[in-house]
N, C-alpha and C. Protein backbone atom coordinates (compact mmCIF):
# COMPACT_ATOMS: atom_id res chain seq x y z
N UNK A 1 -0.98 -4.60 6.43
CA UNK A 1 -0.35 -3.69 5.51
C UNK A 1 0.94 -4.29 4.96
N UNK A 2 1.70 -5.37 5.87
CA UNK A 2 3.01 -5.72 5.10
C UNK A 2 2.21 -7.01 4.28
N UNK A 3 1.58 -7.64 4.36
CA UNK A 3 1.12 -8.12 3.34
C UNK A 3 0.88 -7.26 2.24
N UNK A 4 -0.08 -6.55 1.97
CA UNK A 4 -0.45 -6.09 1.14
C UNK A 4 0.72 -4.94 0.45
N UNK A 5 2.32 -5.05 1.29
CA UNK A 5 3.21 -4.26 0.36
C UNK A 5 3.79 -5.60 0.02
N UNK A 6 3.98 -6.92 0.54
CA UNK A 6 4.21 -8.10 -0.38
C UNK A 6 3.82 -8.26 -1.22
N UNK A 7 2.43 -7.95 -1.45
CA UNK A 7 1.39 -8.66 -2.90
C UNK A 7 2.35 -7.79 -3.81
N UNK A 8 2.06 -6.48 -3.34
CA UNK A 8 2.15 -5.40 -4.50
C UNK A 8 3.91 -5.29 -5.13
N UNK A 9 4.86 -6.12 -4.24
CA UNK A 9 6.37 -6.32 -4.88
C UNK A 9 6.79 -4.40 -4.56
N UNK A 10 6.41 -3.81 -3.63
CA UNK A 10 6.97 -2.74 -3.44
C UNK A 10 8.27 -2.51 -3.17
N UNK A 11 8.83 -3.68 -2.06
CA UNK A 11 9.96 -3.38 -1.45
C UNK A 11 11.25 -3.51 -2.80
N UNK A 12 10.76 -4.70 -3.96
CA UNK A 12 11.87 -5.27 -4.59
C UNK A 12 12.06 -4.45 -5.39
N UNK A 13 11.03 -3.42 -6.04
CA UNK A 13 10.66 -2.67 -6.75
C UNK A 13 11.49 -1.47 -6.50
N UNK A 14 11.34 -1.21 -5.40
CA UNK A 14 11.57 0.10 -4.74
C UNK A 14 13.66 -0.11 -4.95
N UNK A 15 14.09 -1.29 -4.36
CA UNK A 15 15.17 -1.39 -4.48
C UNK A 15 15.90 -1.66 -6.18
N UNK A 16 14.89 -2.01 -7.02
CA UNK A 16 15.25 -2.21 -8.36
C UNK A 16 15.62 -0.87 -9.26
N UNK A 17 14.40 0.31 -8.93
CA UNK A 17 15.54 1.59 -8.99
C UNK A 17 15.73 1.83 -8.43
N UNK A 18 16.32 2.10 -7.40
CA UNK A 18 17.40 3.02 -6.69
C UNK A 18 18.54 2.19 -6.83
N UNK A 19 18.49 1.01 -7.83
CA UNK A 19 20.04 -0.16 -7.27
C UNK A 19 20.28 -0.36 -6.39
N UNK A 20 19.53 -0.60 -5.00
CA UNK A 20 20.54 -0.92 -3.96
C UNK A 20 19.86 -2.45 -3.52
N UNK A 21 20.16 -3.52 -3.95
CA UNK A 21 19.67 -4.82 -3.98
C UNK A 21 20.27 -5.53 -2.61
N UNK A 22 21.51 -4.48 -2.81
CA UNK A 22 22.13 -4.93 -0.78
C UNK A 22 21.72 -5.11 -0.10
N UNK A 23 20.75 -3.86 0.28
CA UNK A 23 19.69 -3.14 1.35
C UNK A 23 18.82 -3.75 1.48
N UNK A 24 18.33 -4.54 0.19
CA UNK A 24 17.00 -4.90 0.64
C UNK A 24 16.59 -5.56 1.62
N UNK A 25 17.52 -6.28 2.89
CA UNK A 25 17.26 -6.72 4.17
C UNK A 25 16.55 -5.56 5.21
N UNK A 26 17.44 -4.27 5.16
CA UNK A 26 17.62 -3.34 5.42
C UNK A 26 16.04 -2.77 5.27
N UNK A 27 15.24 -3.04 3.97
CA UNK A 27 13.95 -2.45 3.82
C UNK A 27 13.10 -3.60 4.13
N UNK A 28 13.21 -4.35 4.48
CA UNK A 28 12.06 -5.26 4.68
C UNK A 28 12.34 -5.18 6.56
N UNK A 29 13.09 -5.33 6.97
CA UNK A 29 13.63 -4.94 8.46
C UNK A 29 13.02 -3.60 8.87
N UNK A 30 12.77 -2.39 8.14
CA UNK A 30 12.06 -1.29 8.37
C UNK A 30 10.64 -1.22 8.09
N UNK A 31 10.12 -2.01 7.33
CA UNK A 31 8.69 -2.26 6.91
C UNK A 31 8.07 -3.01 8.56
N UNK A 32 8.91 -4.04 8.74
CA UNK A 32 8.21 -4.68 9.82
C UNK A 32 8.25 -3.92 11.30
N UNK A 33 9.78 -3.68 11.33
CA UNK A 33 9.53 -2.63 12.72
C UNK A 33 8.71 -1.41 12.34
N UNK A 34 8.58 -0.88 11.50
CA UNK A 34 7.34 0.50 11.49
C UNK A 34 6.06 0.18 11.95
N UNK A 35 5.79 -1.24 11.40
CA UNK A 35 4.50 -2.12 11.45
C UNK A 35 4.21 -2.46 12.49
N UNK A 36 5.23 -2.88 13.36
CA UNK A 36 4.95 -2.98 14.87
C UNK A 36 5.34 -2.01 15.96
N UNK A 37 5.63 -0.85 15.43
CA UNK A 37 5.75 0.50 16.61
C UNK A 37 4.46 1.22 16.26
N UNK A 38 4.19 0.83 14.88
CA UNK A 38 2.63 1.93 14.74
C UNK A 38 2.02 1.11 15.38
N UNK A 39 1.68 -0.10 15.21
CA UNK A 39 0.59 -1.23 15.96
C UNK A 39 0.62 -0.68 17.27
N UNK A 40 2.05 -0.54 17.90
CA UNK A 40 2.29 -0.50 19.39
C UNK A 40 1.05 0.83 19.14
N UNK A 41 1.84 1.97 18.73
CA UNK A 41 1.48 3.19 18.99
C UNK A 41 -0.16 3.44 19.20
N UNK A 42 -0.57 2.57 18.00
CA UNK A 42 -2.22 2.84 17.83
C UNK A 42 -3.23 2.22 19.10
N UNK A 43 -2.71 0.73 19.47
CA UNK A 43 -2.85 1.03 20.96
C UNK A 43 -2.41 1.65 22.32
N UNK A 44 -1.75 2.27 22.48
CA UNK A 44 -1.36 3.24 22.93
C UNK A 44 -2.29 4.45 23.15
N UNK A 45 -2.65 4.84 22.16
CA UNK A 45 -3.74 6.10 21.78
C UNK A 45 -2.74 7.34 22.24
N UNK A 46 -1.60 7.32 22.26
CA UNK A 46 -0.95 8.79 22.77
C UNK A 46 -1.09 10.18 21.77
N UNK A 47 -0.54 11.36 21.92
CA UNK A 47 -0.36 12.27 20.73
C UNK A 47 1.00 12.73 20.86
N UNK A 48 1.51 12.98 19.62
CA UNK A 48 2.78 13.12 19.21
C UNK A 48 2.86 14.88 18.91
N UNK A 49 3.38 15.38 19.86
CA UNK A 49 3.48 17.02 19.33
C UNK A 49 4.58 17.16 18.75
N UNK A 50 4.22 18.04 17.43
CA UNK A 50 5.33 18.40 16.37
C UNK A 50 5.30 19.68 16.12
N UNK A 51 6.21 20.03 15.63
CA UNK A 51 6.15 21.53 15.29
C UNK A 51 5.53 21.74 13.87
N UNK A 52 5.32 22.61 13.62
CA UNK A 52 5.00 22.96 11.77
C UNK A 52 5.76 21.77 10.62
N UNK A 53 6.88 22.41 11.10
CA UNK A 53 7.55 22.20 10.38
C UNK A 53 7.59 20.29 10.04
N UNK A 54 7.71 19.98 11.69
CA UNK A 54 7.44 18.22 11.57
C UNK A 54 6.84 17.46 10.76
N UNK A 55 5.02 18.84 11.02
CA UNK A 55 4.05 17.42 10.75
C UNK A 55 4.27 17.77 8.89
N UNK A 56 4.87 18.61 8.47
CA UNK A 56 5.04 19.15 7.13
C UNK A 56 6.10 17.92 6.68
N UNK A 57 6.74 17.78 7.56
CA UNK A 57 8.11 16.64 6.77
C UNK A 57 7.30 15.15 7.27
N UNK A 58 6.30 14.82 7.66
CA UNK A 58 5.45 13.92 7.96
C UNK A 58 4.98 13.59 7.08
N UNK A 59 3.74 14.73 6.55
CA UNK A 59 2.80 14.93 5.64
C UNK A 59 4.20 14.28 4.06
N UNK A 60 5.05 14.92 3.88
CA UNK A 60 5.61 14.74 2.51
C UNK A 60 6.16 13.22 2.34
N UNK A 61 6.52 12.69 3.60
CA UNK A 61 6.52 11.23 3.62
C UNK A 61 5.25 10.53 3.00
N UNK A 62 4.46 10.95 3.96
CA UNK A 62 3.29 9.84 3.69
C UNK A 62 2.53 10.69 2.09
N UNK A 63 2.45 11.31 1.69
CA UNK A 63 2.63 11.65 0.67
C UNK A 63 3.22 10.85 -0.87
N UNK A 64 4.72 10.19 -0.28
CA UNK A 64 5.59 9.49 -0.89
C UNK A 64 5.18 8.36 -1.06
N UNK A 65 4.73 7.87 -0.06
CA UNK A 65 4.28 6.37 0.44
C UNK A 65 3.18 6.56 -0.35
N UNK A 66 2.13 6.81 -0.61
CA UNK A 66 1.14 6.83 -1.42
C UNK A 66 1.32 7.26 -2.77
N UNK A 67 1.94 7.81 -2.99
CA UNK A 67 2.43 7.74 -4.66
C UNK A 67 3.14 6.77 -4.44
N UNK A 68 4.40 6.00 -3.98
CA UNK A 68 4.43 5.07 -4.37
C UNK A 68 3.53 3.65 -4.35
N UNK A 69 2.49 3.50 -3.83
CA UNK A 69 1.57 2.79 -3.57
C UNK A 69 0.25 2.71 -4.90
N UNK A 70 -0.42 3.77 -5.27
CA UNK A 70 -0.55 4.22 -6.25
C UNK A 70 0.03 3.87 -7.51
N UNK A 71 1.34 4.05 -8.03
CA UNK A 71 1.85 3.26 -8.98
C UNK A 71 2.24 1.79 -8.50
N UNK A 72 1.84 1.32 -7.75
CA UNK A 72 1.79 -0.14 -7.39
C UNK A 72 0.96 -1.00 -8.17
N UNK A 73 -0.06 -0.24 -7.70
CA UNK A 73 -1.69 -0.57 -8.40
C UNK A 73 -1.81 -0.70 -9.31
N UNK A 74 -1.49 0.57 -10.38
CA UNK A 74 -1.28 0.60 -11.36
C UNK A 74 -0.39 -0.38 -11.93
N UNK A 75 0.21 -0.51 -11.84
CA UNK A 75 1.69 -2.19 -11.95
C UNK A 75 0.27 -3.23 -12.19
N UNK A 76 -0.28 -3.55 -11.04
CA UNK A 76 -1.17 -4.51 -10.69
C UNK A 76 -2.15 -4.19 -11.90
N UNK A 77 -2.67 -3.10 -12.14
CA UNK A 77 -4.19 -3.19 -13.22
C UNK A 77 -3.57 -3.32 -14.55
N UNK A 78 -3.08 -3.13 -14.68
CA UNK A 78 -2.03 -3.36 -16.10
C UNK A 78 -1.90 -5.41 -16.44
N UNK A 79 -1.30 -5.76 -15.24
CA UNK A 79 -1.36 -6.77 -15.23
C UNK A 79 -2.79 -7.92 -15.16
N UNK A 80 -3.87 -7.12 -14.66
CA UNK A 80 -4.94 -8.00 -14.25
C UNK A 80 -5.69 -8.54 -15.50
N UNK A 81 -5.61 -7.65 -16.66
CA UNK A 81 -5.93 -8.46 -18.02
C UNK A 81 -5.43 -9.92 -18.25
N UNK A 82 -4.07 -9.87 -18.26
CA UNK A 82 -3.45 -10.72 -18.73
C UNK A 82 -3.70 -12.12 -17.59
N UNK A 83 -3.55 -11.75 -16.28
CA UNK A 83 -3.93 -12.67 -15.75
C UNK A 83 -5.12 -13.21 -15.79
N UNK A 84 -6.29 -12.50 -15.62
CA UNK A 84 -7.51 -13.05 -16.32
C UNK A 84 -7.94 -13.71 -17.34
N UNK A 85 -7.30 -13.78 -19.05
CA UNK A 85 -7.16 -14.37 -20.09
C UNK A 85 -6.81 -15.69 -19.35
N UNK A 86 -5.19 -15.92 -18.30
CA UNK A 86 -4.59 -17.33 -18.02
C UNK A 86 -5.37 -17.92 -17.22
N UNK A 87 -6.76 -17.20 -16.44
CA UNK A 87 -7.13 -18.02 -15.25
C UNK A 87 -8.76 -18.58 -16.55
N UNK A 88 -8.88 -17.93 -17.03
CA UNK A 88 -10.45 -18.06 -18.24
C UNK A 88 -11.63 -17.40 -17.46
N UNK A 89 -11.16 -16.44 -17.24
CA UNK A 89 -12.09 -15.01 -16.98
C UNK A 89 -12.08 -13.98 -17.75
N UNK A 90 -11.64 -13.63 -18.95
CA UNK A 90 -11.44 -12.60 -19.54
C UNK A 90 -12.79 -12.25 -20.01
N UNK A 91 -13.69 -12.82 -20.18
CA UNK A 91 -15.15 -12.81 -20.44
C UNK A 91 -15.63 -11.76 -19.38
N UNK A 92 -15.30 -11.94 -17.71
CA UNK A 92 -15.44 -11.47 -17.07
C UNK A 92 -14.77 -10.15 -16.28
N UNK A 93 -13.86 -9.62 -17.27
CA UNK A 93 -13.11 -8.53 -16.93
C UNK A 93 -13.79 -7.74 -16.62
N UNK A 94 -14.80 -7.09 -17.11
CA UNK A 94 -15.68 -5.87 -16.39
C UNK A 94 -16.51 -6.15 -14.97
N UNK A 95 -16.92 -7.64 -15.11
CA UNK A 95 -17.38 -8.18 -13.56
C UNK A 95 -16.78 -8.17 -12.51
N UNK A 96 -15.13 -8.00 -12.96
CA UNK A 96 -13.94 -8.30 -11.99
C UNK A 96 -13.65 -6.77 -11.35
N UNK A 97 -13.45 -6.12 -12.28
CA UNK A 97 -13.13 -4.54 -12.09
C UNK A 97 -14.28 -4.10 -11.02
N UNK A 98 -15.60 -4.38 -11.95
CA UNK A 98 -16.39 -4.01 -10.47
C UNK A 98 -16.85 -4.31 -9.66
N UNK A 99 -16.24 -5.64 -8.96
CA UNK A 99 -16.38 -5.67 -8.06
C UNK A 99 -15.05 -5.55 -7.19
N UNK A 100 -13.86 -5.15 -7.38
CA UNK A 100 -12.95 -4.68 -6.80
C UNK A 100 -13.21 -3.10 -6.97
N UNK A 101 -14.11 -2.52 -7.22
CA UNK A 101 -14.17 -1.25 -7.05
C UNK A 101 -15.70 -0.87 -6.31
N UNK A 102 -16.39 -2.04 -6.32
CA UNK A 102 -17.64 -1.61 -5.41
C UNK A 102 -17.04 -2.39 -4.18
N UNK A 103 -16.39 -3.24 -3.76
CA UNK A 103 -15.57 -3.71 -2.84
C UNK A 103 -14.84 -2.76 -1.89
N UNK A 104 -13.87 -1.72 -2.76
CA UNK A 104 -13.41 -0.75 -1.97
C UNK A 104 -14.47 0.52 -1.50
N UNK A 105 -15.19 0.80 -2.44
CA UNK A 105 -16.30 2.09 -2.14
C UNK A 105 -16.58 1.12 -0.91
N UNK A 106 -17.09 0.26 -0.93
CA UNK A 106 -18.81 -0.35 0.36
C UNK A 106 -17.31 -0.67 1.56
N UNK A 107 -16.32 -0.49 1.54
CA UNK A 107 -15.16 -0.90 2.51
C UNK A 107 -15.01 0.64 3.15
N UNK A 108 -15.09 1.75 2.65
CA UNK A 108 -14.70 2.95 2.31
C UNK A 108 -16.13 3.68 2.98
N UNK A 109 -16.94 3.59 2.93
CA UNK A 109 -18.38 3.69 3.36
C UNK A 109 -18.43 3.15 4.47
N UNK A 110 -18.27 1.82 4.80
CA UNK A 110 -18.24 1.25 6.26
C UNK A 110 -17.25 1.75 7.05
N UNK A 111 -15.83 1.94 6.50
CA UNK A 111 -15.17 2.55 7.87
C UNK A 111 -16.05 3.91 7.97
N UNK A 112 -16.00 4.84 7.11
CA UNK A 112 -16.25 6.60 7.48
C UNK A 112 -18.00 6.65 7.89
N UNK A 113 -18.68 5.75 7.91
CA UNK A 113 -20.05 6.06 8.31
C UNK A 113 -20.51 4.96 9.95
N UNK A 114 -20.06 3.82 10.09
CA UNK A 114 -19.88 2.96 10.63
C UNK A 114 -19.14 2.84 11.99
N UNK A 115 -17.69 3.11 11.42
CA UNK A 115 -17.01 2.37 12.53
C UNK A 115 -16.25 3.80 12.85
């Protein structure tokens, strides 16, 4: 997952509006420890009791995190034309699209039926 918020330029992004270009140690330092207390956590297998109210201020986080993730993408498909023209695939733009979208369905299908 911290790869894939590298590809997507989230962290620089994220600090480009809000202005705080200081911090950005600060957010890449929180990306990785989250990354390795959830890792911890998920082996672990424990449960976390919250009140209402918790898993509600939980839920609106991860909420956040996915809209911002979401317009990530979007960043990215915007861009994938243009990169395709420079690599000499533009011929193949619709070949490309679908197979990054039968890629995620048959990824999406294997975890929820599968694993």
């Amino acid at each position: 997952m911290v790869a894939f918020l590298v590809v997507l330029d989230i962290i620089p992004r994220l600090a480009q509006i809000t202005r705080s270009f200081n911090k950005i140690h600060a957010y890449e330092a929180a990306v990785v420890a989250g990354s390795l207390v959830f890792t911890w956590a998920d082996f672990w297998d424990g449960k976390l009791h919250m009140f209402p109210m918790g898993t509600a201020l939980v839920g609106l986080l991860a909420g956040c995190f996915v809209g911002m993730l979401a317009a990530a993408l979007t960043e990215i498909i915007n861009v994938l034309p243009i990169l395709a023209k420079r690599v000499g695939m533009g011929a193949y733009m619709i070949l490309l699209l679908m197979a990054m979208i039968f890629g995620k369905v048959i990824g999406s299908l294997f975890e929820w039926l599968l694993y």
